[in-house]
N, C-alpha and C. Protein backbone atom coordinates (compact mmCIF):
# COMPACT_ATOMS: atom_id res chain seq x y z
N UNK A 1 -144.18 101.17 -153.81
CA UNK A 1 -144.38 99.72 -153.86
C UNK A 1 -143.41 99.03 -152.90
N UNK A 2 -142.15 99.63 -153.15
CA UNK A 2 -140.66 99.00 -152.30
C UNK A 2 -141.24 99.29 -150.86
N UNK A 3 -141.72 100.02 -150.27
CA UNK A 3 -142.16 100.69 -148.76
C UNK A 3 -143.61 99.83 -148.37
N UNK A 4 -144.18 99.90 -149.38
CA UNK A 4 -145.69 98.94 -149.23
C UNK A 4 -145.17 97.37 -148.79
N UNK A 5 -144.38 96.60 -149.62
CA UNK A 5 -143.76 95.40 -149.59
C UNK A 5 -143.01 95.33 -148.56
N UNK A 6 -141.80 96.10 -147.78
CA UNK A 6 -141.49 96.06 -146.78
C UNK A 6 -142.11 95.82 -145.21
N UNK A 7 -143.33 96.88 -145.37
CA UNK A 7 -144.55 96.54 -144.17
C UNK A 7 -144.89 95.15 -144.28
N UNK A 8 -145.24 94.50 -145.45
CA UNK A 8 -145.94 93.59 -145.38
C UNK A 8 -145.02 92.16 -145.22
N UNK A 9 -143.76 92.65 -145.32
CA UNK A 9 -143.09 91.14 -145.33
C UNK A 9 -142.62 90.84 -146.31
N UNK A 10 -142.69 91.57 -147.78
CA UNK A 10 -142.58 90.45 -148.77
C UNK A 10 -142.03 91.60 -149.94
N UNK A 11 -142.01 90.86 -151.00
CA UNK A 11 -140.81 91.67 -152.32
C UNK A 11 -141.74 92.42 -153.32
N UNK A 12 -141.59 93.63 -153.54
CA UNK A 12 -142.13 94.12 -154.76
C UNK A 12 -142.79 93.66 -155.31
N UNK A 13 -142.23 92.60 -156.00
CA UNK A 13 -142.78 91.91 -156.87
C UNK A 13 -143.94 91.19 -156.70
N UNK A 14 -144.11 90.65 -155.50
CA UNK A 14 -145.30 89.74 -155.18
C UNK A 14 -146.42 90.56 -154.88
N UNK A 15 -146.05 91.57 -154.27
CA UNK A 15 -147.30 92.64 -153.74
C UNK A 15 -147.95 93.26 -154.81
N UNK A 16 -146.82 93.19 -156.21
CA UNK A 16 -147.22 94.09 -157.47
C UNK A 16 -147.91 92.83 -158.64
N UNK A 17 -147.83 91.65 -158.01
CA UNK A 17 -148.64 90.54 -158.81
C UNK A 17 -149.99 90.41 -158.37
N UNK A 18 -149.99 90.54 -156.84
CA UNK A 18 -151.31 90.43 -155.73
C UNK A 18 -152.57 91.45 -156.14
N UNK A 19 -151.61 92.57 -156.26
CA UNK A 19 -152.39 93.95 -157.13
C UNK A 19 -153.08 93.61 -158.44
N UNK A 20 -152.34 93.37 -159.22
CA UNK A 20 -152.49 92.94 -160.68
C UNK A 20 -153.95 91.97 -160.87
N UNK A 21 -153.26 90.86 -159.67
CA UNK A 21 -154.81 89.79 -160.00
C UNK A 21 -156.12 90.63 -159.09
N UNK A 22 -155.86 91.00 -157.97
CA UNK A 22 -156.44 92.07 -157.68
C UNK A 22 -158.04 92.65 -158.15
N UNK A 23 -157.06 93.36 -159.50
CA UNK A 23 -157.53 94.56 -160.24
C UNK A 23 -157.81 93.73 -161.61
N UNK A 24 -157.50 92.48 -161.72
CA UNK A 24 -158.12 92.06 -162.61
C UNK A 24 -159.62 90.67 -162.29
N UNK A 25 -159.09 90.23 -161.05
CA UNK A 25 -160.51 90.02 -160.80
C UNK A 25 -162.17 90.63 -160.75
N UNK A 26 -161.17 91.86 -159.73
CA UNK A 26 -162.50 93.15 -160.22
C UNK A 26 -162.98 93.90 -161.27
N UNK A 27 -161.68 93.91 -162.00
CA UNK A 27 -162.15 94.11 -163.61
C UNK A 27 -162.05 95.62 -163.65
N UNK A 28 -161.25 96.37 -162.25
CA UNK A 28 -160.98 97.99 -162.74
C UNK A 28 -159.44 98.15 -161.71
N UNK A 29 -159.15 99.09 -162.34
CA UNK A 29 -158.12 99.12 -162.31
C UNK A 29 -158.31 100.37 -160.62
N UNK A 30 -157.21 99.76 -159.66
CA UNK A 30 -157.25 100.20 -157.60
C UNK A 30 -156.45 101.45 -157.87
N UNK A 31 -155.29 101.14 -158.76
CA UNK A 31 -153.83 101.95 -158.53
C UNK A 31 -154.06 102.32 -160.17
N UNK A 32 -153.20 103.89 -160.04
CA UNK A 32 -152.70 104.20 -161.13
C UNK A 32 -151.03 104.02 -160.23
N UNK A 33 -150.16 103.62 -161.55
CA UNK A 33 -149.00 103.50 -161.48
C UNK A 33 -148.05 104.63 -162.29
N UNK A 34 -147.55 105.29 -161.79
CA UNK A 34 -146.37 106.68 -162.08
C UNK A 34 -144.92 106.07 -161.64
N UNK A 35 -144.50 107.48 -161.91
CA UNK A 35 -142.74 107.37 -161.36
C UNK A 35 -142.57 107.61 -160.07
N UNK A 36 -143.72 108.12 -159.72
CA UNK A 36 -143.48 108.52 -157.92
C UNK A 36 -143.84 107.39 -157.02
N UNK A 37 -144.66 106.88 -157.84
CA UNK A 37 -145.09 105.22 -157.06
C UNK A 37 -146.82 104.80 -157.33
N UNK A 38 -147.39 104.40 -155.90
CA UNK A 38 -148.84 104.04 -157.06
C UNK A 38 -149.59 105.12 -155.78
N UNK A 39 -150.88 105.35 -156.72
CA UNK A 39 -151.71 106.00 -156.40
C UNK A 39 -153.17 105.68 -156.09
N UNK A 40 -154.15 105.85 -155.58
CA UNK A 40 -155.14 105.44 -155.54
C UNK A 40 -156.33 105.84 -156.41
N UNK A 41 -156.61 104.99 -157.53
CA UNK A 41 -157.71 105.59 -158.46
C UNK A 41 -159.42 105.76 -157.55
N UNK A 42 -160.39 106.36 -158.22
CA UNK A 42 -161.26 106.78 -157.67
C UNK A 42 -162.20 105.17 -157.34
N UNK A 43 -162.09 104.16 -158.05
CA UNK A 43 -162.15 103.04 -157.52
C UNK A 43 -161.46 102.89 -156.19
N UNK A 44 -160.38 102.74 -156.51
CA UNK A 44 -159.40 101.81 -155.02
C UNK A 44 -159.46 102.69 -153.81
N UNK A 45 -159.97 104.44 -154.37
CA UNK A 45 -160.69 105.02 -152.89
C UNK A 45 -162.20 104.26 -152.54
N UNK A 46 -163.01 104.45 -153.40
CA UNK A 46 -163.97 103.76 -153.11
C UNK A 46 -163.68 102.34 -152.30
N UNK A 47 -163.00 101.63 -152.28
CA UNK A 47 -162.74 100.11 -152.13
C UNK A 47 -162.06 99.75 -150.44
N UNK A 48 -161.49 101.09 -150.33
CA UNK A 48 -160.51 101.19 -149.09
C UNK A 48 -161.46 100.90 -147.75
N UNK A 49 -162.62 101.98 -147.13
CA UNK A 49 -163.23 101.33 -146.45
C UNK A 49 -164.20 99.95 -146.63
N UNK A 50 -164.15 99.24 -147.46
CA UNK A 50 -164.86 98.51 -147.57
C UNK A 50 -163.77 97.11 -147.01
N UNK A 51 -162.62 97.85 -147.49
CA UNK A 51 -161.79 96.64 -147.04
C UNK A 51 -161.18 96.78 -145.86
N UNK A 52 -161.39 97.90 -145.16
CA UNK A 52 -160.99 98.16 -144.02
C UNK A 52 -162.21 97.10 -142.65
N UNK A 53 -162.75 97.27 -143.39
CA UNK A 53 -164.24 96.43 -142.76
C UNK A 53 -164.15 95.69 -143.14
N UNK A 54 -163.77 94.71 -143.74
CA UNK A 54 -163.46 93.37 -143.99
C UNK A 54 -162.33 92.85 -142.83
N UNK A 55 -161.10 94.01 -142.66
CA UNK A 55 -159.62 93.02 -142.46
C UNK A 55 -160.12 93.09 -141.02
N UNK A 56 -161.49 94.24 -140.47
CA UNK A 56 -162.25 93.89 -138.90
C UNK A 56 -162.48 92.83 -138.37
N UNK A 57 -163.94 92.40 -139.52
CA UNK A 57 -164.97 91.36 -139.54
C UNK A 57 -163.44 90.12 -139.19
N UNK A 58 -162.60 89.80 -140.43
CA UNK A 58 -161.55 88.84 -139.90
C UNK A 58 -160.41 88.84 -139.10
N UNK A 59 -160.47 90.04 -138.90
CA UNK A 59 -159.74 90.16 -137.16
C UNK A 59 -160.46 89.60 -135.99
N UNK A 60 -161.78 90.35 -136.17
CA UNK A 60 -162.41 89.92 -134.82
C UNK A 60 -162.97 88.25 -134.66
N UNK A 61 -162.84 87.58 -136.42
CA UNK A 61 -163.10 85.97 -136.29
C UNK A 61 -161.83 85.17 -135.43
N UNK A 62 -160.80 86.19 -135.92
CA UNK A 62 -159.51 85.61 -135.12
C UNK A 62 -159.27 85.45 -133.78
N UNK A 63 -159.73 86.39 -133.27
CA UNK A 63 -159.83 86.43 -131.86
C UNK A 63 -160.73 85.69 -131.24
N UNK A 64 -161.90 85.35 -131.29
CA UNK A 64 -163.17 84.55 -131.34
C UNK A 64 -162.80 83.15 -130.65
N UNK A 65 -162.00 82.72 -132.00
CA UNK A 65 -162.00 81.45 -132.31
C UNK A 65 -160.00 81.03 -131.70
N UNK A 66 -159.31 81.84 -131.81
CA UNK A 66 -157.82 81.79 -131.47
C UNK A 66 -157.85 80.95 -129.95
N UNK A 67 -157.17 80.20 -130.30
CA UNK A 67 -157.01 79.06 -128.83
C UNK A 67 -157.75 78.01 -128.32
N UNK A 68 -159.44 78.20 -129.11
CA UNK A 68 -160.16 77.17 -128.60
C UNK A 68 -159.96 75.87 -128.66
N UNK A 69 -159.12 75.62 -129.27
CA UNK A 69 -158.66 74.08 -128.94
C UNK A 69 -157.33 73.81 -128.27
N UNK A 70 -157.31 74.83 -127.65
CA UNK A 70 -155.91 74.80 -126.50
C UNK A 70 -156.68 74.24 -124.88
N UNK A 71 -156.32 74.08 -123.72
CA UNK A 71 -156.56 74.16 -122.14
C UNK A 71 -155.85 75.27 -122.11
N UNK A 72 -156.76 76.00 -121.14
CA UNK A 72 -156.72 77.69 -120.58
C UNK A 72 -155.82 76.65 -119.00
N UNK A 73 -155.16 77.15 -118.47
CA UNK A 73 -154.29 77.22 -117.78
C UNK A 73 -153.24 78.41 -117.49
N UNK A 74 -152.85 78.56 -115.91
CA UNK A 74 -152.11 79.59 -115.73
C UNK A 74 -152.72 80.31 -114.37
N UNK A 75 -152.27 81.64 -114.06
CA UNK A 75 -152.50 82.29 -113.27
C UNK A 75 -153.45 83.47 -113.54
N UNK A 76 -154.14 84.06 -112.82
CA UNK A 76 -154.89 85.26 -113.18
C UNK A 76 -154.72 86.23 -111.79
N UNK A 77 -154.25 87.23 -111.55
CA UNK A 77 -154.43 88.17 -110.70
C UNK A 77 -155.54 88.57 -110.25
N UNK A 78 -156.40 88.98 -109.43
CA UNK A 78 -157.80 89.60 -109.52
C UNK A 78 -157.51 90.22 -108.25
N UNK A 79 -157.89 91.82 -108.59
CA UNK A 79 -158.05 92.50 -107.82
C UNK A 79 -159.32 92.98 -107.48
N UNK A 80 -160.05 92.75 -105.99
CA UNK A 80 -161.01 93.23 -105.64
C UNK A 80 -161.88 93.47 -104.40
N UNK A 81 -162.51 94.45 -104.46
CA UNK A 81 -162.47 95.30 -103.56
C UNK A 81 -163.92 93.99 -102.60
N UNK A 82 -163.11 94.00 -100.93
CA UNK A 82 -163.85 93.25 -100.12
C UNK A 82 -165.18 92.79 -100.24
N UNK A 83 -166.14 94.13 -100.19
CA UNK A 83 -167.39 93.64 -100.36
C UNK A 83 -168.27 93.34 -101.44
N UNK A 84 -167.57 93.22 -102.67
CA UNK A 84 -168.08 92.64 -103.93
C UNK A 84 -167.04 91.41 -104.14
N UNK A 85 -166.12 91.03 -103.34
CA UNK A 85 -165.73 90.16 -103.40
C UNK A 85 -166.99 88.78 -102.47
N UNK A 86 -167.36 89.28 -101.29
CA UNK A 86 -168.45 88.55 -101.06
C UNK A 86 -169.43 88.49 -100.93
N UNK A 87 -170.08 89.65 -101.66
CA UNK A 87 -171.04 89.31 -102.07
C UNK A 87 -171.56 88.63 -103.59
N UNK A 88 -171.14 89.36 -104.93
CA UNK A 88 -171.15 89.04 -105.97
C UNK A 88 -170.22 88.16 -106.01
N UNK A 89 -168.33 88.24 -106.35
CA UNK A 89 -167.78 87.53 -106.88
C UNK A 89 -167.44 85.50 -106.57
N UNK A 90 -167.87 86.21 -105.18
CA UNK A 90 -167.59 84.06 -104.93
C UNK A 90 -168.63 83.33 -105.70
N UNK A 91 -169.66 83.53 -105.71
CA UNK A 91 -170.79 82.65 -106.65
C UNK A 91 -170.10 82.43 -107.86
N UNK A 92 -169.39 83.55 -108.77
CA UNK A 92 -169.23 84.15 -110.03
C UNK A 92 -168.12 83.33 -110.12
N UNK A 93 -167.09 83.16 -109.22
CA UNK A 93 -165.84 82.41 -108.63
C UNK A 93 -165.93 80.79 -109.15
N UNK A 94 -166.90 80.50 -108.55
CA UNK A 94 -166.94 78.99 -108.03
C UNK A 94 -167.12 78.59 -109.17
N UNK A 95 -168.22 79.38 -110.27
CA UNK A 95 -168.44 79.17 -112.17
C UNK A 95 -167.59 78.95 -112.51
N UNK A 96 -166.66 80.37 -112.27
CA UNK A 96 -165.09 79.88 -113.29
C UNK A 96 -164.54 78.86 -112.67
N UNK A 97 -164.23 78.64 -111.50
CA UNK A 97 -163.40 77.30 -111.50
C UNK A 97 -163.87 75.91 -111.98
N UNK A 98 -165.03 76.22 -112.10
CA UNK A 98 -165.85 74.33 -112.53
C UNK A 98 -165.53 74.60 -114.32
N UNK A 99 -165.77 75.67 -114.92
CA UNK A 99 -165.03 75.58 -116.38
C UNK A 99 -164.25 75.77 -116.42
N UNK A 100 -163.15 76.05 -115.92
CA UNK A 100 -161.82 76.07 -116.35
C UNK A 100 -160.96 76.02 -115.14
N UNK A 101 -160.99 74.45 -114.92
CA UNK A 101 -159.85 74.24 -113.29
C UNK A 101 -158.85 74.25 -113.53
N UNK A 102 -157.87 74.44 -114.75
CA UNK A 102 -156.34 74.55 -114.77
C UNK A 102 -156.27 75.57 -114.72
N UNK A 103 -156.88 76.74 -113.94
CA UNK A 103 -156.71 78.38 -114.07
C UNK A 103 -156.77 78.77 -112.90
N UNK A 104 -155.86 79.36 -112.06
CA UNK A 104 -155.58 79.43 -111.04
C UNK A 104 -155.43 81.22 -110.44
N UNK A 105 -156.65 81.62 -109.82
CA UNK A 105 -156.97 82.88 -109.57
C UNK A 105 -156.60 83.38 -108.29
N UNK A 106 -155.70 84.56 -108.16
CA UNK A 106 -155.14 84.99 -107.09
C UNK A 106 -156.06 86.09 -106.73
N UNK A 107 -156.70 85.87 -105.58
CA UNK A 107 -157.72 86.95 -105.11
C UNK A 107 -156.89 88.21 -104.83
N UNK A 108 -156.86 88.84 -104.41
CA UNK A 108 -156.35 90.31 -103.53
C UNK A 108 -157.38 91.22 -103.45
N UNK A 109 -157.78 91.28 -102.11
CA UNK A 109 -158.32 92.06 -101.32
C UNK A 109 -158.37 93.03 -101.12
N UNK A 110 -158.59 94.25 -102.16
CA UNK A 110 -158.56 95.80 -101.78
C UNK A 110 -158.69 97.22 -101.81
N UNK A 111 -159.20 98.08 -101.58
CA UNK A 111 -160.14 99.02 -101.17
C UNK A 111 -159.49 99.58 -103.06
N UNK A 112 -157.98 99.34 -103.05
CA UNK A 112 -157.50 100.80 -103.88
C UNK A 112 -157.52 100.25 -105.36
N UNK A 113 -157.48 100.98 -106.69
CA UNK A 113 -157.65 100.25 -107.91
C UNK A 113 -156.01 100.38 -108.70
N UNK A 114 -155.74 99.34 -108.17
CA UNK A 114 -154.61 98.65 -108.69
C UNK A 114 -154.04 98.96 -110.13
N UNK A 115 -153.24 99.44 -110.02
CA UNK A 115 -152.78 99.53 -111.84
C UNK A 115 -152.32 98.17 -112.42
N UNK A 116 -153.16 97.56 -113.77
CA UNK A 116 -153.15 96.89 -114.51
C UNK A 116 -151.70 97.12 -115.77
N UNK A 117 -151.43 98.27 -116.15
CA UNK A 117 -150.01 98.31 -116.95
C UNK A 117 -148.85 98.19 -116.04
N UNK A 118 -148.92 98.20 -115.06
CA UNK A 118 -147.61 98.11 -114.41
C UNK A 118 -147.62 96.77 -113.44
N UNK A 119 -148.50 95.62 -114.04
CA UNK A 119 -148.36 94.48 -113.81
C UNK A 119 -148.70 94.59 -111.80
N UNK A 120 -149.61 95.27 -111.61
CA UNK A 120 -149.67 94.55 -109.75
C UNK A 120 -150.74 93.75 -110.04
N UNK A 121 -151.56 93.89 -110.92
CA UNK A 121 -152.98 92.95 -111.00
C UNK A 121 -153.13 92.64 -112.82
N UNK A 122 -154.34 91.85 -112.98
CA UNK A 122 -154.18 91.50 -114.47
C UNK A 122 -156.05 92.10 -114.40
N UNK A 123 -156.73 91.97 -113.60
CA UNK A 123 -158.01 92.12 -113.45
C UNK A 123 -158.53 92.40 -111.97
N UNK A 124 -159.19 93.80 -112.27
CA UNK A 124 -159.62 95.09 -111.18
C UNK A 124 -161.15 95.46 -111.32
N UNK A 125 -162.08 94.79 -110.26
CA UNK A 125 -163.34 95.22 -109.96
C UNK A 125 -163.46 95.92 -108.43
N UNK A 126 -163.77 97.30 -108.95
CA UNK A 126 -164.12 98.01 -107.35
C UNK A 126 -165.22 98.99 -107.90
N UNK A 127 -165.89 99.36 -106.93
CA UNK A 127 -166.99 100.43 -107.26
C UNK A 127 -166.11 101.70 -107.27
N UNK A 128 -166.42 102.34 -107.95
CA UNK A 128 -166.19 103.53 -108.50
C UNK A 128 -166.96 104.94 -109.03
N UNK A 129 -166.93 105.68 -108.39
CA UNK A 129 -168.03 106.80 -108.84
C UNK A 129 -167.60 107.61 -109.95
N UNK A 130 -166.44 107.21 -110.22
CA UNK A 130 -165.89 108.07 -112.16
C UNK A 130 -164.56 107.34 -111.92
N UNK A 131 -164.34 106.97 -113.40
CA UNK A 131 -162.96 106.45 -114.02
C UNK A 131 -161.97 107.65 -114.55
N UNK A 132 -161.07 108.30 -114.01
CA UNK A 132 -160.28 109.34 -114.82
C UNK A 132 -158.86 108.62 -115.27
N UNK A 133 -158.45 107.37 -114.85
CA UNK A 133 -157.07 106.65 -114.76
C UNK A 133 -157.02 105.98 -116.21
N UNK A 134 -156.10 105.99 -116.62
CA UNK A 134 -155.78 105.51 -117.98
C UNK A 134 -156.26 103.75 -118.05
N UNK A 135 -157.23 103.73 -117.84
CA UNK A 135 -158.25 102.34 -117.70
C UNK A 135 -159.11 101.73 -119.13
N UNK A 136 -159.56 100.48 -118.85
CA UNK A 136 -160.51 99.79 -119.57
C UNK A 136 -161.67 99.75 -118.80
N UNK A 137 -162.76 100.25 -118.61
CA UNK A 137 -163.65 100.15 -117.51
C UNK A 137 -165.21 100.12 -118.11
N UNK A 138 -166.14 99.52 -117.56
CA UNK A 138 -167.16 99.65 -118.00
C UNK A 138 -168.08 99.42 -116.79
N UNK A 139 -169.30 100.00 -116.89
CA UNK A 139 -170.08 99.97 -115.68
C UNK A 139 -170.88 98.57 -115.84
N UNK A 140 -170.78 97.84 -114.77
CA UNK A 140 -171.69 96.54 -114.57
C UNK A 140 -173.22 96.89 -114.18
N UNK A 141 -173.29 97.49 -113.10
CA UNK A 141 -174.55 97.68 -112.67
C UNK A 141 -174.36 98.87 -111.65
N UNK A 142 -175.77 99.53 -111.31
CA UNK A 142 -175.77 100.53 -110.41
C UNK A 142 -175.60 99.86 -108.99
N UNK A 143 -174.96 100.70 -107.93
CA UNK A 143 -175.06 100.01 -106.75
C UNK A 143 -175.47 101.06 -105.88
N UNK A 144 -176.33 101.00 -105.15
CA UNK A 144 -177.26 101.65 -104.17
C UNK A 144 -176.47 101.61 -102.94
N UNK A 145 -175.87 102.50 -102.14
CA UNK A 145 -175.13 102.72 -100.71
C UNK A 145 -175.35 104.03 -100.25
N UNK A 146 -175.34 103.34 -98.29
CA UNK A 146 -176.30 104.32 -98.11
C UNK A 146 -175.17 104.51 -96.48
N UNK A 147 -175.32 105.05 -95.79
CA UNK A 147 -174.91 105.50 -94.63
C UNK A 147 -175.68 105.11 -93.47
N UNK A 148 -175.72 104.50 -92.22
CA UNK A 148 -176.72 104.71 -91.00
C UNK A 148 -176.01 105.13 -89.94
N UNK A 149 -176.94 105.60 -89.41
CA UNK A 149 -176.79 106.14 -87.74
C UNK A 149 -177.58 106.42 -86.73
N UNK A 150 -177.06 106.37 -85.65
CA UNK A 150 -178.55 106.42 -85.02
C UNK A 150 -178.11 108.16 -84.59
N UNK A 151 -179.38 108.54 -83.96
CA UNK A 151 -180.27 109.88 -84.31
C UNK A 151 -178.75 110.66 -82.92
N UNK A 152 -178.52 109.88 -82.15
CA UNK A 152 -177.71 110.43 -80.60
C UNK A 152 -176.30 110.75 -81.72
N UNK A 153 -176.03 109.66 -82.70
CA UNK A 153 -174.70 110.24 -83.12
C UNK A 153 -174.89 111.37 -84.26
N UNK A 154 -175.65 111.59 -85.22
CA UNK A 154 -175.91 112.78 -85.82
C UNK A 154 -176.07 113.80 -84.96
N UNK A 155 -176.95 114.16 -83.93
CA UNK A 155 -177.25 115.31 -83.29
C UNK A 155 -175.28 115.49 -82.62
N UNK A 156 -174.92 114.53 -82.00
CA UNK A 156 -173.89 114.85 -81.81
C UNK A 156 -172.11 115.21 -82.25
N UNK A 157 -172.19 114.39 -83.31
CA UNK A 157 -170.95 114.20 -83.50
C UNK A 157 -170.79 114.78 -85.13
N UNK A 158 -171.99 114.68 -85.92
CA UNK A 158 -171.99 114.72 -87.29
C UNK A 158 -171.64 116.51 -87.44
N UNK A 159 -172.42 117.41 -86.25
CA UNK A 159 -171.94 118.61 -86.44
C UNK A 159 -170.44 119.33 -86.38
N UNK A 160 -169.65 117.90 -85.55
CA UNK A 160 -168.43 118.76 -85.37
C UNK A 160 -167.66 118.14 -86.70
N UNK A 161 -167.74 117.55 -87.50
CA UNK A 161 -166.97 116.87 -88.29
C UNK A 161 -166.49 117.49 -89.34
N UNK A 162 -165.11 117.10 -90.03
CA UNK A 162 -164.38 118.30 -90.37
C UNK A 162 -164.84 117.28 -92.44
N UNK A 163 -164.68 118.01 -93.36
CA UNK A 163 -164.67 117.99 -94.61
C UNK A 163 -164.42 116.81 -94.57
N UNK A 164 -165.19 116.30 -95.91
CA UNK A 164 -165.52 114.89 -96.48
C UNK A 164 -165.69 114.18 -95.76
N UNK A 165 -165.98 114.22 -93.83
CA UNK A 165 -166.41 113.13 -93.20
C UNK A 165 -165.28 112.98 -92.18
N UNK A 166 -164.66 113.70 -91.82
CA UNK A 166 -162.96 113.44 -90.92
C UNK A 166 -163.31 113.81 -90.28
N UNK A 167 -162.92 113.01 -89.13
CA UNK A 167 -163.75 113.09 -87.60
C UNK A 167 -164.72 111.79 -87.06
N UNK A 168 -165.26 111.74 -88.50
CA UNK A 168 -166.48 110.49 -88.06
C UNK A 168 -165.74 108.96 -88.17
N UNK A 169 -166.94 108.16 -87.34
CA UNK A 169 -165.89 106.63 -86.97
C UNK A 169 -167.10 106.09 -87.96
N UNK A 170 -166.20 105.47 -89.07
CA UNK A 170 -167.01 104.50 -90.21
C UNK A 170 -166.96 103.14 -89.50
N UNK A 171 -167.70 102.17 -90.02
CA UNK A 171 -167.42 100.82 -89.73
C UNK A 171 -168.14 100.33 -90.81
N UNK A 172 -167.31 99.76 -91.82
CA UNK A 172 -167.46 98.67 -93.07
C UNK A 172 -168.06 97.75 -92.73
């Protein structure tokens, strides 16, 4: 009980009254109580996920709703890679700034995916063909890319070229 009450902030006693009304609202008894401390009766197992899914449901109301009557203001990092920067993100851009103009977004421009725990960026969109980095990532959409050339530089140049493409002249 003394170890339960400690986590929570508060004294024995209150946590062991909280219980009490508890277990008497529901009308069965959560805890058996011993000398070793309390235990969980075949009720208060039953009861555990149910309330585990509850303290969710009002976690996730918390978050929801937490701040909406604040102004969003501040800085945002954004890291991203050139050509989804103009193609997709400026449209996407110009949205966020008309809802929320006290928010002030630092573009950065670049090919590589920036680590987010070690504070160089706060938010990282680049195409990616697999995530292995200790990331939050989720796929937006498929993106179709393709290679051209004309027929004089394949016959010529594509044969001498050394692994993964070294040798050949890209142009973005």
């Amino acid at each position: 009980m003394r170890a339960g009450a400690d986590l929570l902030g508060a004294n024995h006693g209150t946590v062991d009254r909280h219980i009490e009304s508890l277990e008497a609202s529901y009308g069965v008894q959560l805890f058996q109580r011993t000398k070793m401390g309390l235990q969980l009766t075949e009720a208060g197992e039953t009861i555990v996920p149910l309330a585990e899914d509850a303290e969710r449901v009002f976690l996730n109301a918390r978050r929801r709703v937490e701040g909406l009557d604040r102004t969003e203001t501040g800085t945002i990092r954004f890291s991203v890679s050139p050509i989804l920067a103009l193609t997709i993100i400026a449209p996407i851009l110009a949205r966020f700034f008309e809802k929320y103009p006290g928010i002030e977004i630092e573009v950065r421009l670049s090919g590589l995916q920036e680590n987010i725990p070690q504070a160089e960026t706060n938010v990282s969109l680049h195409v990616a063909y697999e995530v292995s980095d200790d990331v939050v990532a989720r796929k937006l959409y498929a993106l179709a890319m393709c290679t051209y050339a004309s027929q004089q530089y394949i016959d010529t140049t594509v044969p001498k070229a050394g692994l993964g493409g070294t040798g050949l002249t890209w142009i973005g």
